[in-house]
ModelCIF file with pLDDT and N, C-alpha, C, O atoms, coordinates in Angstrom:
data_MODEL
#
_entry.id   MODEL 
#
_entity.id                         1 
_entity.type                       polymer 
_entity.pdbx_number_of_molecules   1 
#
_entity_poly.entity_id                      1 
_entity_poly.type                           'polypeptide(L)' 
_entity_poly.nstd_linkage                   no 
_entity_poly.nstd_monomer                   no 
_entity_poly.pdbx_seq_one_letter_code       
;(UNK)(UNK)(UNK)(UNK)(UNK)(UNK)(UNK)(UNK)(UNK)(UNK)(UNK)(UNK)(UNK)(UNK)(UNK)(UNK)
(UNK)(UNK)(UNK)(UNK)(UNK)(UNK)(UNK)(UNK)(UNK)(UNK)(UNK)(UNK)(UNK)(UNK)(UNK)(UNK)
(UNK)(UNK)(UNK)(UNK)(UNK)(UNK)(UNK)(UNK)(UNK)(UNK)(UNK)(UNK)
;
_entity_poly.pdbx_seq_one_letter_code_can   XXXXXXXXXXXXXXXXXXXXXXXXXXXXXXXXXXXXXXXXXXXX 
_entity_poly.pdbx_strand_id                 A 
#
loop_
_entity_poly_seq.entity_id 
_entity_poly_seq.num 
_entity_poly_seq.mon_id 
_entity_poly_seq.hetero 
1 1  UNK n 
1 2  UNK n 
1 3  UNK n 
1 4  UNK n 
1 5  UNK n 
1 6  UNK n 
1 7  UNK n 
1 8  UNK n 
1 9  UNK n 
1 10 UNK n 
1 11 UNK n 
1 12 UNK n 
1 13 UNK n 
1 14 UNK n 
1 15 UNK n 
1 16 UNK n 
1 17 UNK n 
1 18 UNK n 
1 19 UNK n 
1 20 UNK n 
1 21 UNK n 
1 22 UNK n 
1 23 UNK n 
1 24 UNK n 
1 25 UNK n 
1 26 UNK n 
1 27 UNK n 
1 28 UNK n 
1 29 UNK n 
1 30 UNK n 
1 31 UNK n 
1 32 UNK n 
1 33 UNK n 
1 34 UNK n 
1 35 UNK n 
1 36 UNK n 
1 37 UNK n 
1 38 UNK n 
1 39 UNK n 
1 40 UNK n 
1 41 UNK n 
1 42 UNK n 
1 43 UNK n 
1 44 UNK n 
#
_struct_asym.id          A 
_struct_asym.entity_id   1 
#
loop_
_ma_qa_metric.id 
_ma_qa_metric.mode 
_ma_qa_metric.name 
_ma_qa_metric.software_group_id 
_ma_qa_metric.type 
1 global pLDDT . pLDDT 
2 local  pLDDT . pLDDT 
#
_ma_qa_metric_global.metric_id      1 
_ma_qa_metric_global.metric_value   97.77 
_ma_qa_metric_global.model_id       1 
_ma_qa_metric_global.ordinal_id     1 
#
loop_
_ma_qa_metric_local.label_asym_id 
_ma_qa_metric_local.label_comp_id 
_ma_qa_metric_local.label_seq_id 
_ma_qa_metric_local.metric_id 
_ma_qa_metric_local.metric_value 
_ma_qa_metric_local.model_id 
_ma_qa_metric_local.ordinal_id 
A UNK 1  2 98.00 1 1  
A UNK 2  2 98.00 1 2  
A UNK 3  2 98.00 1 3  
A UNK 4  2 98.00 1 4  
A UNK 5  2 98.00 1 5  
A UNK 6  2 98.00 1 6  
A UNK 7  2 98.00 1 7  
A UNK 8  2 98.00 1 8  
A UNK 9  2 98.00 1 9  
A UNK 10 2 98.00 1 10 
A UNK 11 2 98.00 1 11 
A UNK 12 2 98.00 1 12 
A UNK 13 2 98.00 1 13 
A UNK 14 2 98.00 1 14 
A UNK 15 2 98.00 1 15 
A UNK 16 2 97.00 1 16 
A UNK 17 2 98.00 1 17 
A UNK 18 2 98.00 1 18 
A UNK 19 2 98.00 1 19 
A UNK 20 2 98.00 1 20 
A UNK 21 2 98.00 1 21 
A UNK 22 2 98.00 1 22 
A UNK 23 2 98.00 1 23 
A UNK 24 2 98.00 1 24 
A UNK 25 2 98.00 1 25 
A UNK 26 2 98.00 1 26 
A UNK 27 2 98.00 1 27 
A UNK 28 2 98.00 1 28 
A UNK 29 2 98.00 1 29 
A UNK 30 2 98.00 1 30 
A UNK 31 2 98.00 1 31 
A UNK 32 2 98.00 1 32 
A UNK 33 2 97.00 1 33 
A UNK 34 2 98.00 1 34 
A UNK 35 2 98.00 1 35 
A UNK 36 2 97.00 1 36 
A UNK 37 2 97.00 1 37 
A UNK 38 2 98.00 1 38 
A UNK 39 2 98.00 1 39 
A UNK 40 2 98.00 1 40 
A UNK 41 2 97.00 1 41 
A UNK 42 2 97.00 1 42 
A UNK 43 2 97.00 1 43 
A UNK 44 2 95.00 1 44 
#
loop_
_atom_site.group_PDB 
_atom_site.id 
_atom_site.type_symbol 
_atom_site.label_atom_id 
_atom_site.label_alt_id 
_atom_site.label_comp_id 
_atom_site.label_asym_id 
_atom_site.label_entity_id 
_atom_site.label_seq_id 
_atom_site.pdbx_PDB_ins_code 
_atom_site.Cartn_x 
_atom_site.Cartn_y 
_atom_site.Cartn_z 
_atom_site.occupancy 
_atom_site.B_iso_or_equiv 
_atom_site.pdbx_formal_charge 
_atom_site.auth_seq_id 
_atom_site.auth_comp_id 
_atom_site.auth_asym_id 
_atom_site.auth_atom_id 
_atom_site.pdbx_PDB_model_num 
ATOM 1   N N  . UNK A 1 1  ? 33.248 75.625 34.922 1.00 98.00 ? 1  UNK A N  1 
ATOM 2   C CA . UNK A 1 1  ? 33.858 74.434 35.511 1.00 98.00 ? 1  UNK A CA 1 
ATOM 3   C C  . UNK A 1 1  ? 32.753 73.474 35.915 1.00 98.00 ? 1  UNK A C  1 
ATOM 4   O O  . UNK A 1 1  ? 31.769 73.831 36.563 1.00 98.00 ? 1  UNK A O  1 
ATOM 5   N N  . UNK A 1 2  ? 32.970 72.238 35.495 1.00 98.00 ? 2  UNK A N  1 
ATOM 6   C CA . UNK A 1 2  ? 32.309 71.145 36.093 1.00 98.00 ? 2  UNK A CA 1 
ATOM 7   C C  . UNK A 1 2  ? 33.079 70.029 37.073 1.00 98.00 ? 2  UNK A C  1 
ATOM 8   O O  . UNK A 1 2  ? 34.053 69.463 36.576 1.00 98.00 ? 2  UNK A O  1 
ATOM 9   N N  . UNK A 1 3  ? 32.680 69.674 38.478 1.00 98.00 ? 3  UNK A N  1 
ATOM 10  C CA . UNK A 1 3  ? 33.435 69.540 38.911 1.00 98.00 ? 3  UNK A CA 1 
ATOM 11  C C  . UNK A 1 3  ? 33.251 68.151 39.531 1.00 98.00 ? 3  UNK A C  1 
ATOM 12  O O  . UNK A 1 3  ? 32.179 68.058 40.129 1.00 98.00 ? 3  UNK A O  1 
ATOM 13  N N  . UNK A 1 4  ? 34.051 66.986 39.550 1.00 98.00 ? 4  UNK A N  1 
ATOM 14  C CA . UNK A 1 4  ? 33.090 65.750 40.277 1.00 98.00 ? 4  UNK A CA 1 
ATOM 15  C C  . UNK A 1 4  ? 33.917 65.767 41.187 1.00 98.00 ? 4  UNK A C  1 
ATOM 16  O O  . UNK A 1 4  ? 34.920 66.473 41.290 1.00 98.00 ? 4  UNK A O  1 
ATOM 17  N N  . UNK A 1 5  ? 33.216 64.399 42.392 1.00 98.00 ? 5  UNK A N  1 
ATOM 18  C CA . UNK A 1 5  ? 33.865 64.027 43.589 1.00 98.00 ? 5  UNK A CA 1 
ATOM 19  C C  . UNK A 1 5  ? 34.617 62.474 43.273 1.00 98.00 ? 5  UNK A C  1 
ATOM 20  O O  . UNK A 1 5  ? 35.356 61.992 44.131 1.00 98.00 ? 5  UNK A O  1 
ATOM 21  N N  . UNK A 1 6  ? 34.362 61.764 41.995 1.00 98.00 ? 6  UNK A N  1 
ATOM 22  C CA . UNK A 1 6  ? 35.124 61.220 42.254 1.00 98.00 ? 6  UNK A CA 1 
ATOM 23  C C  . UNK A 1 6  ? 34.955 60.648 40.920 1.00 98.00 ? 6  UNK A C  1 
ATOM 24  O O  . UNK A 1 6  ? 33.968 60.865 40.218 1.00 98.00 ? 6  UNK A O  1 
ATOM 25  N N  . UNK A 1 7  ? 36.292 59.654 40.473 1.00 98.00 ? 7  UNK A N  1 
ATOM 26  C CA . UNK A 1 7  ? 36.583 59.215 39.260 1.00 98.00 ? 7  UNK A CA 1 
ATOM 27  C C  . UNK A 1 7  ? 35.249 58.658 38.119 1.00 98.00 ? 7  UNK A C  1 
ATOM 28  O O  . UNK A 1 7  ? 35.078 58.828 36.912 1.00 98.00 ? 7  UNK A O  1 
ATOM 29  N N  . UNK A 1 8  ? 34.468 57.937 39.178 1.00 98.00 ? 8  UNK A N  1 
ATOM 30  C CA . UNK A 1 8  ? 33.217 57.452 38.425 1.00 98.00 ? 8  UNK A CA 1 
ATOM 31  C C  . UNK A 1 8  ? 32.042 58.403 37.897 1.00 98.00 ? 8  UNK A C  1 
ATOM 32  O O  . UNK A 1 8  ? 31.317 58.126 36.941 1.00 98.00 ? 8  UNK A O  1 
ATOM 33  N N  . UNK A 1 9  ? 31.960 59.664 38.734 1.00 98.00 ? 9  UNK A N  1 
ATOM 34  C CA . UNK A 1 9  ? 31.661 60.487 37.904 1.00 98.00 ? 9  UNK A CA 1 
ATOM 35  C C  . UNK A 1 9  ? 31.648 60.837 37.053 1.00 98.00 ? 9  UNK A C  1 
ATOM 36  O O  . UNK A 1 9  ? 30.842 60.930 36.127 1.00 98.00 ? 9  UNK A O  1 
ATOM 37  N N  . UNK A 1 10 ? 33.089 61.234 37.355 1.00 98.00 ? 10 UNK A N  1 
ATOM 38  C CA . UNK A 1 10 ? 33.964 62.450 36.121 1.00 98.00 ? 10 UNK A CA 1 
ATOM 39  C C  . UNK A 1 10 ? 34.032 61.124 35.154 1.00 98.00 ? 10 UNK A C  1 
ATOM 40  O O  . UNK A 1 10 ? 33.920 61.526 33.996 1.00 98.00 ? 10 UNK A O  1 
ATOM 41  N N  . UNK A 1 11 ? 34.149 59.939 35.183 1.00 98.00 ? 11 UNK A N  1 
ATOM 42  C CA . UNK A 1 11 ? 34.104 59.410 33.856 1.00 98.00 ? 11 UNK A CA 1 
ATOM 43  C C  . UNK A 1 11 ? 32.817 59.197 33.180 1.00 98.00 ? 11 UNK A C  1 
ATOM 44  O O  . UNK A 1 11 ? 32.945 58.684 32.068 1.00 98.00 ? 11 UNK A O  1 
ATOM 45  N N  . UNK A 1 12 ? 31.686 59.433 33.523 1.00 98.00 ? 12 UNK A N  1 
ATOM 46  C CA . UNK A 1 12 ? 30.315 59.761 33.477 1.00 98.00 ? 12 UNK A CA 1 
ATOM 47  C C  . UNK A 1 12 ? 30.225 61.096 32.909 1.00 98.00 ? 12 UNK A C  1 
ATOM 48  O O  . UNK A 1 12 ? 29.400 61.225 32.005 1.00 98.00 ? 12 UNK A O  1 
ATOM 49  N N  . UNK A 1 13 ? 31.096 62.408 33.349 1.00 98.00 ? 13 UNK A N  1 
ATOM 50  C CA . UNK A 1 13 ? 30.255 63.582 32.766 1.00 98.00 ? 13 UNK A CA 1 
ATOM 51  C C  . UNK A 1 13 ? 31.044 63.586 31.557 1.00 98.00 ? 13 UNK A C  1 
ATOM 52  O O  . UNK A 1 13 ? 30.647 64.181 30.554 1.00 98.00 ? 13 UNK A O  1 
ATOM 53  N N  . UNK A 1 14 ? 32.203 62.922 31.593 1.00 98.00 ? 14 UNK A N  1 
ATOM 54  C CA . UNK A 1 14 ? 33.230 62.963 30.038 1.00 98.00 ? 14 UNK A CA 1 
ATOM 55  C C  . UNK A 1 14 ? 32.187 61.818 29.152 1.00 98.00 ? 14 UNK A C  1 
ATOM 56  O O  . UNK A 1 14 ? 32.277 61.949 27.931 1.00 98.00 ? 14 UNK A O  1 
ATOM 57  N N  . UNK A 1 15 ? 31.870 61.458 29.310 1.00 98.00 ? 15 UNK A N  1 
ATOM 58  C CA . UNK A 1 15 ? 30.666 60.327 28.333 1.00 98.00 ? 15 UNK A CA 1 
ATOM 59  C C  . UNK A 1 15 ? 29.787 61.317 27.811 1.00 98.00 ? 15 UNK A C  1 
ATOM 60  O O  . UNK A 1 15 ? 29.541 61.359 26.605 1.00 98.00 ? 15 UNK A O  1 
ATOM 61  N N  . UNK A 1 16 ? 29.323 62.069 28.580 1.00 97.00 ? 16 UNK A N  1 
ATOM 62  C CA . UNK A 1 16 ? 27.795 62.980 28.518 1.00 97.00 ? 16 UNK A CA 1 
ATOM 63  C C  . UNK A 1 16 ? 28.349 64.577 27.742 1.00 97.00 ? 16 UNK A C  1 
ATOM 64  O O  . UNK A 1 16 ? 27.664 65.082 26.853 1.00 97.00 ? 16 UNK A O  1 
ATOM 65  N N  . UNK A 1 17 ? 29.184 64.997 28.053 1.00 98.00 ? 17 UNK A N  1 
ATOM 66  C CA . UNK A 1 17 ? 30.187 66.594 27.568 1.00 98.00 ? 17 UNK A CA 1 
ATOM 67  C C  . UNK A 1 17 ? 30.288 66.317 26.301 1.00 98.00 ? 17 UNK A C  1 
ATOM 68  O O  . UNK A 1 17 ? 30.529 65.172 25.918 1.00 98.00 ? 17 UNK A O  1 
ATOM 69  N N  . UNK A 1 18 ? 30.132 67.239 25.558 1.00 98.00 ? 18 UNK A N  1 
ATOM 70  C CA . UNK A 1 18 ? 30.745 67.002 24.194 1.00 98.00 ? 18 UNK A CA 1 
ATOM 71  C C  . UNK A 1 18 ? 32.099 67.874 24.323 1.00 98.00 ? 18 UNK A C  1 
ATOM 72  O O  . UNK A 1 18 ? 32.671 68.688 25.048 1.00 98.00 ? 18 UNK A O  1 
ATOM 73  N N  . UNK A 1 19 ? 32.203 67.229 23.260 1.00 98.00 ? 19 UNK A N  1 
ATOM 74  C CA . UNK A 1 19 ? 34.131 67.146 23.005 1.00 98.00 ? 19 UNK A CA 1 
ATOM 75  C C  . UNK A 1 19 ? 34.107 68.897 23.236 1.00 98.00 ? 19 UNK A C  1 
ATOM 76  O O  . UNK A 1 19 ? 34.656 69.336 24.247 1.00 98.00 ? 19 UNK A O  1 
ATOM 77  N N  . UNK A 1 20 ? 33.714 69.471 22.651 1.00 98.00 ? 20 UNK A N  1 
ATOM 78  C CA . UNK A 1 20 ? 34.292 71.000 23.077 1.00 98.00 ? 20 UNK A CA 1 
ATOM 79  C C  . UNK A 1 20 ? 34.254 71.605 24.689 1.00 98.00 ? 20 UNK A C  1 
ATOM 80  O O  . UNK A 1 20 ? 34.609 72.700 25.125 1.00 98.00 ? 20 UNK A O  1 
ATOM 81  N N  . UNK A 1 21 ? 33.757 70.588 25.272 1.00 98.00 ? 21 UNK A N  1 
ATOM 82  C CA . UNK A 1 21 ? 33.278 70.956 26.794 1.00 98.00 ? 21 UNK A CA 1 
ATOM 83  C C  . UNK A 1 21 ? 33.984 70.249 27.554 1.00 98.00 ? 21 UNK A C  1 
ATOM 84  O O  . UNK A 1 21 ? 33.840 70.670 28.702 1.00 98.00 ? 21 UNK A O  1 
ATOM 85  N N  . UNK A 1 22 ? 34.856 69.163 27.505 1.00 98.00 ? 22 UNK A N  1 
ATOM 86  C CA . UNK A 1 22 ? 35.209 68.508 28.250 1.00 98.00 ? 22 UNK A CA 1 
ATOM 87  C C  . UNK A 1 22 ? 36.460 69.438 28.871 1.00 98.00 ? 22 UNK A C  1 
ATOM 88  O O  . UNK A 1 22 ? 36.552 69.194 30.074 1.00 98.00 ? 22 UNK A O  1 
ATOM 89  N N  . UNK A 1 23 ? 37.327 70.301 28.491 1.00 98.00 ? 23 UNK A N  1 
ATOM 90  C CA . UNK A 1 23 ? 38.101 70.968 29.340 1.00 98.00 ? 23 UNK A CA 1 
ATOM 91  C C  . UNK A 1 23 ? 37.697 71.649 30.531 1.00 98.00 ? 23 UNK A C  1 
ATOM 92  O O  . UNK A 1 23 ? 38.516 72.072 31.346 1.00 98.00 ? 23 UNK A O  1 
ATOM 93  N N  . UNK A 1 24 ? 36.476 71.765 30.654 1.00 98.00 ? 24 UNK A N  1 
ATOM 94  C CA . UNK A 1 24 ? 36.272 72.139 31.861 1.00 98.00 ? 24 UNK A CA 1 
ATOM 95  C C  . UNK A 1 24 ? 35.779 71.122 33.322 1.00 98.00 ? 24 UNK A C  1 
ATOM 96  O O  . UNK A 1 24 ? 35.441 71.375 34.478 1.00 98.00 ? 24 UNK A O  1 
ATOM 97  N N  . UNK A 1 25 ? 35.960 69.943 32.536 1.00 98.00 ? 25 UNK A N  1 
ATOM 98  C CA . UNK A 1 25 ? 35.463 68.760 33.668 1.00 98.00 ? 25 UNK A CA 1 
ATOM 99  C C  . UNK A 1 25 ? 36.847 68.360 34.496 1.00 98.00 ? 25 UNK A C  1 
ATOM 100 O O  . UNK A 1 25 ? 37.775 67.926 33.815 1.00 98.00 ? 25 UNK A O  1 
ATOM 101 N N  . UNK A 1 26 ? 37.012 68.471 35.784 1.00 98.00 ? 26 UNK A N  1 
ATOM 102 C CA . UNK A 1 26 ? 37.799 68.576 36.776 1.00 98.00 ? 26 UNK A CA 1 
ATOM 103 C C  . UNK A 1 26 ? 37.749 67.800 38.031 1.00 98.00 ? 26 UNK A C  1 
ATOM 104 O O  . UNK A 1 26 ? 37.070 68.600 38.675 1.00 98.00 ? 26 UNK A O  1 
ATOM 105 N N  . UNK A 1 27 ? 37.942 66.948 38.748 1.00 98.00 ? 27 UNK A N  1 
ATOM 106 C CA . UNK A 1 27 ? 37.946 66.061 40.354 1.00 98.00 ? 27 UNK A CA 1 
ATOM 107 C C  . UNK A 1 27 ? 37.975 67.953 41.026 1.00 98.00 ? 27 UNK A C  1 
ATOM 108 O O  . UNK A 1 27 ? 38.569 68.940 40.592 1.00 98.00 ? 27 UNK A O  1 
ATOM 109 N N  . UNK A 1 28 ? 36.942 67.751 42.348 1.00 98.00 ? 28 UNK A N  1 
ATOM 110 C CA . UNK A 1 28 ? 37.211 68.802 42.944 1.00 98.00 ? 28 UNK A CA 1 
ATOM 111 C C  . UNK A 1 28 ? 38.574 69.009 43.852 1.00 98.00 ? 28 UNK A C  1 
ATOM 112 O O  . UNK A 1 28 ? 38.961 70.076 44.330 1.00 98.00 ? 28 UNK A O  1 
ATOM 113 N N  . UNK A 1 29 ? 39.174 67.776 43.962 1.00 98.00 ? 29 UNK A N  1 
ATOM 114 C CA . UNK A 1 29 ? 40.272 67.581 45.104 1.00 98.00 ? 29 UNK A CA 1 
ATOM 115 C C  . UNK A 1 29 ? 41.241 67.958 44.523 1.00 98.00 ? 29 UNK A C  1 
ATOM 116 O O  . UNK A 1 29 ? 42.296 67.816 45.141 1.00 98.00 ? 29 UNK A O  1 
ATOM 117 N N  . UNK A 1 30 ? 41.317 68.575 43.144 1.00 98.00 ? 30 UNK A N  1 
ATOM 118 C CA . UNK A 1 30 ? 42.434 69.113 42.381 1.00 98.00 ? 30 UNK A CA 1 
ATOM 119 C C  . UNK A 1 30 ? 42.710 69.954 42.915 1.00 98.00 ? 30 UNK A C  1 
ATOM 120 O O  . UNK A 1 30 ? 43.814 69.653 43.369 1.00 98.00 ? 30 UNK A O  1 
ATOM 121 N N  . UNK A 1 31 ? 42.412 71.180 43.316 1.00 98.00 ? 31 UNK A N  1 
ATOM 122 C CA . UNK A 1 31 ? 42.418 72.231 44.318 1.00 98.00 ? 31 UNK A CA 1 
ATOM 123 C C  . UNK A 1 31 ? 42.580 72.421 46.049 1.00 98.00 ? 31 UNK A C  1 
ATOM 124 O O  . UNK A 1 31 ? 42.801 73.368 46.803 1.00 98.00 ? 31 UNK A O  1 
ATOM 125 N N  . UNK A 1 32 ? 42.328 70.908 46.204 1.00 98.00 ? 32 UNK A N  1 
ATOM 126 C CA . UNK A 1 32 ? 42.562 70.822 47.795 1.00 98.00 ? 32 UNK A CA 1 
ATOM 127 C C  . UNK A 1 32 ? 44.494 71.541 47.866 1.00 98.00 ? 32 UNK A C  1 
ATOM 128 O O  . UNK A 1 32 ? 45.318 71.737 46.973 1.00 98.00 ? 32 UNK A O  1 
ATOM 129 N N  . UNK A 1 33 ? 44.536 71.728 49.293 1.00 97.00 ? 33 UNK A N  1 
ATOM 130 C CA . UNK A 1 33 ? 46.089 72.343 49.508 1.00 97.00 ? 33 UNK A CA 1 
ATOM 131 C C  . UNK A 1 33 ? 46.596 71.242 50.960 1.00 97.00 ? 33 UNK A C  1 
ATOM 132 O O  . UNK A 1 33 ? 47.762 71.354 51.339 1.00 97.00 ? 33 UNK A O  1 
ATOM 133 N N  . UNK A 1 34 ? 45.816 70.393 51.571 1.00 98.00 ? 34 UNK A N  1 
ATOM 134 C CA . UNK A 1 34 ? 45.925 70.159 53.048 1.00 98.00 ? 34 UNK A CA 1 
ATOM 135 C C  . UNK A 1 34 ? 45.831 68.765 52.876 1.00 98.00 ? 34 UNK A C  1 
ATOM 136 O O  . UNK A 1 34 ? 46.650 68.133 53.544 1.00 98.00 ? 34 UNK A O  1 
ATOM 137 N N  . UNK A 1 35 ? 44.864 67.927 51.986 1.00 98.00 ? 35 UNK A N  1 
ATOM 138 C CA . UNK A 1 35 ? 44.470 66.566 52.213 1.00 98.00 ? 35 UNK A CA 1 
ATOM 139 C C  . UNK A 1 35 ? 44.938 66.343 50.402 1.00 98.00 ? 35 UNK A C  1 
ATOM 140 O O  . UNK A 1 35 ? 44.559 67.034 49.457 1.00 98.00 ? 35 UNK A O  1 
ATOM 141 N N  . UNK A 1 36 ? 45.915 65.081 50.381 1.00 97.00 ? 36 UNK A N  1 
ATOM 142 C CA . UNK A 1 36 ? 46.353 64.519 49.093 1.00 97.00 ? 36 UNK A CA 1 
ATOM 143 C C  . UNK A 1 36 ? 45.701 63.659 48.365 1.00 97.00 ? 36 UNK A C  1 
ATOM 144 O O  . UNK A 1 36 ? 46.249 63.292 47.326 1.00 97.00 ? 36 UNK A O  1 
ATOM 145 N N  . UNK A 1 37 ? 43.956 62.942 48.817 1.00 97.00 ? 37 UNK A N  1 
ATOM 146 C CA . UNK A 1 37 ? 43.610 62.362 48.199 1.00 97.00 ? 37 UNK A CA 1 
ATOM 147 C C  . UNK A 1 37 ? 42.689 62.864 46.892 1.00 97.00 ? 37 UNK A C  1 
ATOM 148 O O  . UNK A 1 37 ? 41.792 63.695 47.038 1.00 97.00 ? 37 UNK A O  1 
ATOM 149 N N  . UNK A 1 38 ? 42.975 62.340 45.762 1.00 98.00 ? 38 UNK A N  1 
ATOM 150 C CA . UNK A 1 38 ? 42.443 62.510 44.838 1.00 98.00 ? 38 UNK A CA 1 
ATOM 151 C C  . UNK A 1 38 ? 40.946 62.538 44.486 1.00 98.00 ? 38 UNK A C  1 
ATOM 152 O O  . UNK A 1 38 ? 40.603 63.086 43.438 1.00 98.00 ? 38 UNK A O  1 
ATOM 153 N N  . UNK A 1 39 ? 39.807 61.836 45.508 1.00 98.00 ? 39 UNK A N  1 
ATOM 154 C CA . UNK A 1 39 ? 38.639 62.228 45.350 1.00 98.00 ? 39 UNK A CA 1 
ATOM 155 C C  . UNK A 1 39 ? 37.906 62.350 46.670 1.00 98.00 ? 39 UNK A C  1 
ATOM 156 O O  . UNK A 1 39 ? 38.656 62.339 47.646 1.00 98.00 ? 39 UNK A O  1 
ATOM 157 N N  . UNK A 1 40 ? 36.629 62.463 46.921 1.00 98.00 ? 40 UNK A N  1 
ATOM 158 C CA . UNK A 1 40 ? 35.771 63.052 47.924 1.00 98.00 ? 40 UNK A CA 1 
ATOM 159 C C  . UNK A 1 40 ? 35.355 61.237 47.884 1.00 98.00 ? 40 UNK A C  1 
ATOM 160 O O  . UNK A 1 40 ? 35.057 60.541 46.913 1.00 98.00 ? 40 UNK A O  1 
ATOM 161 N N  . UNK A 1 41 ? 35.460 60.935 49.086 1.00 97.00 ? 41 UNK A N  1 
ATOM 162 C CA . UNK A 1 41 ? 34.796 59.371 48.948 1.00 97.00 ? 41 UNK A CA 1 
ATOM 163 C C  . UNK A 1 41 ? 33.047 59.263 49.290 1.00 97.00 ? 41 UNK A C  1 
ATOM 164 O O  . UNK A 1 41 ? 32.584 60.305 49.754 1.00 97.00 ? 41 UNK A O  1 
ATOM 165 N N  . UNK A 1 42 ? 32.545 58.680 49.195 1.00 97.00 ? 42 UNK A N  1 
ATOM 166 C CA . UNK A 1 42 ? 31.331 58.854 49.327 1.00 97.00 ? 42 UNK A CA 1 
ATOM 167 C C  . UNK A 1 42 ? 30.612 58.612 50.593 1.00 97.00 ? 42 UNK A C  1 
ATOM 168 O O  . UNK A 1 42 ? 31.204 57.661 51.103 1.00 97.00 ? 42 UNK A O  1 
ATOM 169 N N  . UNK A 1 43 ? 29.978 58.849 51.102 1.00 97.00 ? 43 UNK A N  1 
ATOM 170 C CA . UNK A 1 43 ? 29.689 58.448 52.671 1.00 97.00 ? 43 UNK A CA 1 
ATOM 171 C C  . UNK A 1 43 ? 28.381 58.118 53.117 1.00 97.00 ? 43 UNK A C  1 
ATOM 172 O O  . UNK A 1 43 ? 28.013 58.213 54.288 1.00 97.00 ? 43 UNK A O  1 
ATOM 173 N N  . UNK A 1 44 ? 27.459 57.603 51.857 1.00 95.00 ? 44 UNK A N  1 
ATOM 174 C CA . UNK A 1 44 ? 26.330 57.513 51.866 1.00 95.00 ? 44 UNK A CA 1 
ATOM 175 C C  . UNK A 1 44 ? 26.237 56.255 52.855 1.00 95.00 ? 44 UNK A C  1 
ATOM 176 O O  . UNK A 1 44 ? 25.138 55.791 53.162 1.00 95.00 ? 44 UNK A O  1 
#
């Protein structure tokens, strides 16, 4: 599993993955159970 925090990533590691690899690229917040937002925002 490869996993990003947020859309701009994950549309970054799908650029970089080759096509046989991309099923494993995933938002980590897919798995959250408690908080509904879809990515980790950044807090730099």
């Amino acid at each position: 599993m490869i996993l990003a925090m947020d859309w701009d990533n994950l549309s970054l590691l799908q650029q970089q993955s080759p096509k046989q690899y991309q099923h494993k690229l995933m938002l980590l917040m897919r798995f959250a159970n408690e908080y509904e937002e879809a990515t980790v925002p950044d807090p730099y």
